[in-house]
N, C-alpha and C. Protein backbone atom coordinates (compact mmCIF):
# COMPACT_ATOMS: atom_id res chain seq x y z
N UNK A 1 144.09 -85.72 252.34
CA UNK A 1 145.17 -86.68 252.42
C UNK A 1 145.63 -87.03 251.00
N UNK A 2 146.50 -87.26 251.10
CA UNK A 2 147.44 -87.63 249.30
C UNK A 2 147.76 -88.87 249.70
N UNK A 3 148.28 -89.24 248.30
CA UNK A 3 148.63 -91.11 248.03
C UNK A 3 150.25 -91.05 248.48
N UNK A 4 150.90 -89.96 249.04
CA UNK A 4 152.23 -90.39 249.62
C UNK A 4 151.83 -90.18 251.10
N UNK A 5 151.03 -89.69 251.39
CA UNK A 5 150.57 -89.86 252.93
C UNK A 5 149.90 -90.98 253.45
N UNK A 6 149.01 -91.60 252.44
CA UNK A 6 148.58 -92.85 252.52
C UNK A 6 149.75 -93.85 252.75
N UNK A 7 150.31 -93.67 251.85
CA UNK A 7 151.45 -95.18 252.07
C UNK A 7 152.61 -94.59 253.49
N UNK A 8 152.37 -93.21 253.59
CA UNK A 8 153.32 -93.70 255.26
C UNK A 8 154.70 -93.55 255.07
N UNK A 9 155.37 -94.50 255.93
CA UNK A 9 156.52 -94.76 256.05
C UNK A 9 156.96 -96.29 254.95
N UNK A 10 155.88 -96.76 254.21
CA UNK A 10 156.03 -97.68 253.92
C UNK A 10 157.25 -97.57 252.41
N UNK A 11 158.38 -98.66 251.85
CA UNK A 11 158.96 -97.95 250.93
C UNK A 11 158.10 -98.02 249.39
N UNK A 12 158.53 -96.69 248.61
CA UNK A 12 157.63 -96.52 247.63
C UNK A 12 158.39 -97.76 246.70
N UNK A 13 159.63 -98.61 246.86
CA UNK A 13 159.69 -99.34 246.11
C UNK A 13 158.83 -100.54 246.39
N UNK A 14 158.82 -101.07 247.47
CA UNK A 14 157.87 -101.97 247.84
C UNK A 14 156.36 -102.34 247.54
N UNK A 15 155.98 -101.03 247.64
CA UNK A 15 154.50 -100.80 247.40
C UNK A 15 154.16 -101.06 245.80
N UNK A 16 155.35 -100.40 245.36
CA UNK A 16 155.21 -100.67 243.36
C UNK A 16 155.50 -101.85 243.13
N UNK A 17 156.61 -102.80 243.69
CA UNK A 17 156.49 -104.08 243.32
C UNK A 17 155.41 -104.89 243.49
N UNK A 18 154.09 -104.85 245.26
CA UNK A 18 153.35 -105.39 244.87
C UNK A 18 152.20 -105.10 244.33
N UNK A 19 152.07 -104.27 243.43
CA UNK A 19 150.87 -103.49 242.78
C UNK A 19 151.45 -103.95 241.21
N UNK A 20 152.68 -103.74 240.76
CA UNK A 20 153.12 -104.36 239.83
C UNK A 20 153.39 -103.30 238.81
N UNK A 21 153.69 -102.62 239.40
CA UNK A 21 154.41 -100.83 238.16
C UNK A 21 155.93 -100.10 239.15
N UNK A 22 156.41 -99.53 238.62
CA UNK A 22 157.88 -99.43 238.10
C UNK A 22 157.58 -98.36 239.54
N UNK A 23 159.06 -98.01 240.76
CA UNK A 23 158.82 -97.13 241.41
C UNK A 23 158.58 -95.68 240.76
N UNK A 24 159.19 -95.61 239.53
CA UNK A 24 158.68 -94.07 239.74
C UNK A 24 157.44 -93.82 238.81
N UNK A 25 156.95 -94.64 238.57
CA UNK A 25 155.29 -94.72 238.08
C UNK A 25 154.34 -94.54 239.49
N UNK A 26 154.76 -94.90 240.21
CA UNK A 26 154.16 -94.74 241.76
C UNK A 26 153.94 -93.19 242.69
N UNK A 27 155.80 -92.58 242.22
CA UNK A 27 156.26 -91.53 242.35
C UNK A 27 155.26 -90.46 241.07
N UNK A 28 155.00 -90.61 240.57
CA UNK A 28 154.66 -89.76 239.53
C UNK A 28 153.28 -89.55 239.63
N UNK A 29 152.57 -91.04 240.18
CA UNK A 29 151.17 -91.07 240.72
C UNK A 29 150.70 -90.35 241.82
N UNK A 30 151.73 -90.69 242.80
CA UNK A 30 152.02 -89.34 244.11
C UNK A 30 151.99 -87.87 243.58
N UNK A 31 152.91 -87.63 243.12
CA UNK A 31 152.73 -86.68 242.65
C UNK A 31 151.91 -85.32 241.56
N UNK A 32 151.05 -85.98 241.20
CA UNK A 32 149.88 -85.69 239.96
C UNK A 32 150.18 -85.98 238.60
N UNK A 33 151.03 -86.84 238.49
CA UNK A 33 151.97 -86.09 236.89
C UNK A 33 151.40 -87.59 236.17
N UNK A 34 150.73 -88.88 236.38
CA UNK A 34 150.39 -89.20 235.52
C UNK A 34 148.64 -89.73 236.16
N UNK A 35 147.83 -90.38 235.09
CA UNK A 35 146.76 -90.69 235.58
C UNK A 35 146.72 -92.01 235.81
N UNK A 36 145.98 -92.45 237.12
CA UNK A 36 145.63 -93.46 237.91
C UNK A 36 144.57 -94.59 236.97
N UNK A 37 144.98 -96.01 236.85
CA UNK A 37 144.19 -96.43 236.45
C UNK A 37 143.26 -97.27 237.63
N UNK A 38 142.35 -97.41 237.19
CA UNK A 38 140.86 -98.45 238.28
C UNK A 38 141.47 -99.31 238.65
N UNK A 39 142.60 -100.28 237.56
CA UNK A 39 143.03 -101.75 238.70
C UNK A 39 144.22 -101.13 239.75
N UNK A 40 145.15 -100.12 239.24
CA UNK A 40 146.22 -99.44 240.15
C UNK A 40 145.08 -99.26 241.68
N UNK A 41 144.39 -98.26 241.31
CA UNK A 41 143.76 -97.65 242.37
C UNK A 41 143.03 -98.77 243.21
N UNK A 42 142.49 -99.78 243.23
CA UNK A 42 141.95 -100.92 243.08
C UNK A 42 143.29 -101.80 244.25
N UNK A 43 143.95 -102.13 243.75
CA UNK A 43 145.18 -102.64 244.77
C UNK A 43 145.96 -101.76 245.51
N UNK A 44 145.83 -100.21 245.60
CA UNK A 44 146.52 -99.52 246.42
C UNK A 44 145.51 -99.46 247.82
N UNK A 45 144.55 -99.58 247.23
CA UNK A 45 143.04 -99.27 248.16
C UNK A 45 143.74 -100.66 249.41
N UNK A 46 143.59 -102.07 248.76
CA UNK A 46 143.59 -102.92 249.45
C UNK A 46 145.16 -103.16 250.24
N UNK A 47 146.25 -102.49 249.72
CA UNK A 47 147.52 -102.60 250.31
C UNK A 47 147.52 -101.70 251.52
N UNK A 48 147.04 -100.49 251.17
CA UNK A 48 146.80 -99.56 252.13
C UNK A 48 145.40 -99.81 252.89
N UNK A 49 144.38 -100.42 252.92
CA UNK A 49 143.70 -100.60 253.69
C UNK A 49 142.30 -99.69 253.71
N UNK A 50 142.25 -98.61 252.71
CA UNK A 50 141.52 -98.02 252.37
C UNK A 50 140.59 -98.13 251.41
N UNK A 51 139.38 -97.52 251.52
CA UNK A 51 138.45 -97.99 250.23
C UNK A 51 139.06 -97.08 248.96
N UNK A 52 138.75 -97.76 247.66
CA UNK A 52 138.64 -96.40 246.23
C UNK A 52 138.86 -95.56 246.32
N UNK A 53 137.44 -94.90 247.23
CA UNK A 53 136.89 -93.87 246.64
C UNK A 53 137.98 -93.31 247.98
N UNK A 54 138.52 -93.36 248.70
CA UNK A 54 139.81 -92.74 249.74
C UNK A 54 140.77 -92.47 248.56
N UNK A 55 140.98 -93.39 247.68
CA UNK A 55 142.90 -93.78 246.57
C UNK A 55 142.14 -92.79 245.72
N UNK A 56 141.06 -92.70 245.69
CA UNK A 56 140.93 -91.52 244.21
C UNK A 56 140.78 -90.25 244.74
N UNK A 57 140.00 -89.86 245.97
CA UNK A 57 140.25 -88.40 246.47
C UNK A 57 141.79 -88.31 246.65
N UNK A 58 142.24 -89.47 247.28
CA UNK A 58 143.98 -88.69 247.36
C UNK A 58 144.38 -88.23 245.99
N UNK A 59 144.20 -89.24 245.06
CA UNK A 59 144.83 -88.99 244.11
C UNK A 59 144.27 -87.36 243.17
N UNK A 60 143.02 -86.97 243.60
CA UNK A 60 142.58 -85.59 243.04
C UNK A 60 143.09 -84.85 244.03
N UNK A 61 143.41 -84.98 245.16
CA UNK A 61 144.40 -83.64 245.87
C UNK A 61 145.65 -83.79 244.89
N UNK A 62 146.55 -84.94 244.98
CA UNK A 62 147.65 -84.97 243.94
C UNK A 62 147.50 -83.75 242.31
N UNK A 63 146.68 -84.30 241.93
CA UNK A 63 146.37 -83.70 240.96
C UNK A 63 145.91 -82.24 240.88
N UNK A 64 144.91 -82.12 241.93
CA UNK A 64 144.87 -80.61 241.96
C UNK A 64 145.87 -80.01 241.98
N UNK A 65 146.68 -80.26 243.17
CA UNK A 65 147.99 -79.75 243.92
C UNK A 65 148.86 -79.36 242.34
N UNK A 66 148.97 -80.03 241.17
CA UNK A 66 149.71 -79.89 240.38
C UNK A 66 149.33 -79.25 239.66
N UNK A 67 148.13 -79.16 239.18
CA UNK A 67 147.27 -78.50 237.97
C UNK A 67 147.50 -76.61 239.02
N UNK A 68 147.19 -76.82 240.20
CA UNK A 68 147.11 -75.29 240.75
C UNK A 68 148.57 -74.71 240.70
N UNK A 69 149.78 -75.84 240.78
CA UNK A 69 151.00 -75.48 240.65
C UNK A 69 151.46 -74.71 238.79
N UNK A 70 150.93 -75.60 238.52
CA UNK A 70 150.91 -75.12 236.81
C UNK A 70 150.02 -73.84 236.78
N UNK A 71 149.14 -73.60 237.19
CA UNK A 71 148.21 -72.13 236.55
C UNK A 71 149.40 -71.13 237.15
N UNK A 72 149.60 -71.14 238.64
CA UNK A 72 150.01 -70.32 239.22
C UNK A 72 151.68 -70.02 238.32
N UNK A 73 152.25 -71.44 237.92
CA UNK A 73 154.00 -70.58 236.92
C UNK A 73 153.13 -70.31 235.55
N UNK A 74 152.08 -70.47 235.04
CA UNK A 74 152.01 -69.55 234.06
C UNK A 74 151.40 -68.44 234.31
N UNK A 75 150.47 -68.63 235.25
CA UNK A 75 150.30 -66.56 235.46
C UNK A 75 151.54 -65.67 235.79
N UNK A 76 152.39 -66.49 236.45
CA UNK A 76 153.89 -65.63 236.75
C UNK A 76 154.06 -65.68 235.10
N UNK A 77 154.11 -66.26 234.06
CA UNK A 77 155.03 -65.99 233.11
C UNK A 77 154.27 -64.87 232.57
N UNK A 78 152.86 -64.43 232.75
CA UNK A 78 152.22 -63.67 232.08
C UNK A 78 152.34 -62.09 232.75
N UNK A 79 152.43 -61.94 233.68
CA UNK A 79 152.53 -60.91 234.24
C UNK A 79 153.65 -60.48 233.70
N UNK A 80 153.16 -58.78 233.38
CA UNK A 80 153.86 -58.05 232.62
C UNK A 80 155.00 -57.44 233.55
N UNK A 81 156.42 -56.94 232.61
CA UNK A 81 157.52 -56.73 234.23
C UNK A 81 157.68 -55.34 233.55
N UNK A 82 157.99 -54.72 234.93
CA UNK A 82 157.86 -53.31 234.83
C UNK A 82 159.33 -52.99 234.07
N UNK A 83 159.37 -52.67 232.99
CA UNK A 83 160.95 -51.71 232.47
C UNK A 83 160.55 -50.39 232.44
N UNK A 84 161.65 -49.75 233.09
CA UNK A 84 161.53 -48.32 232.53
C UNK A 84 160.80 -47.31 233.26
């Protein structure tokens, strides 16, 4: 499960106002692109109803999901192209 599946249908602006960071700091958290701090993770747990250690596995699928997205466009850039 990921931290945009966690929050649902709920809006991602909502959720960032009461946690207290900017919507697309939220968006970016969803997405892997920045790192989660203990008090963030800490009030998403309790908005969403979930423990921690739930907000931090989502948040390492997030992150995997991105880090595996990144290996995979640089092995495409590495692979040699056939000329000739």
């Amino acid at each position: 499960m990921t931290l945009a599946e966690l929050r649902g249908d709920r809006h991602l602006a909502a959720i960032a106002e009461i946690v207290g960071i900017s919507k697309s700091y939220l968006s970016l958290l969803e997405n892997g692109k920045r790192r989660i701090f203990l008090d963030i993770a800490e009030k998403l747990g309790l908005i969403y109803g979930v423990s921690i250690d739930e907000i931090l596995c989502a948040y390492k699928v997030c992150r995997m999901s991105t880090s595996c997205q990144a290996e995979i466009n640089a092995s495409a850039l590495e692979q040699p192209t056939g000329t000739g």
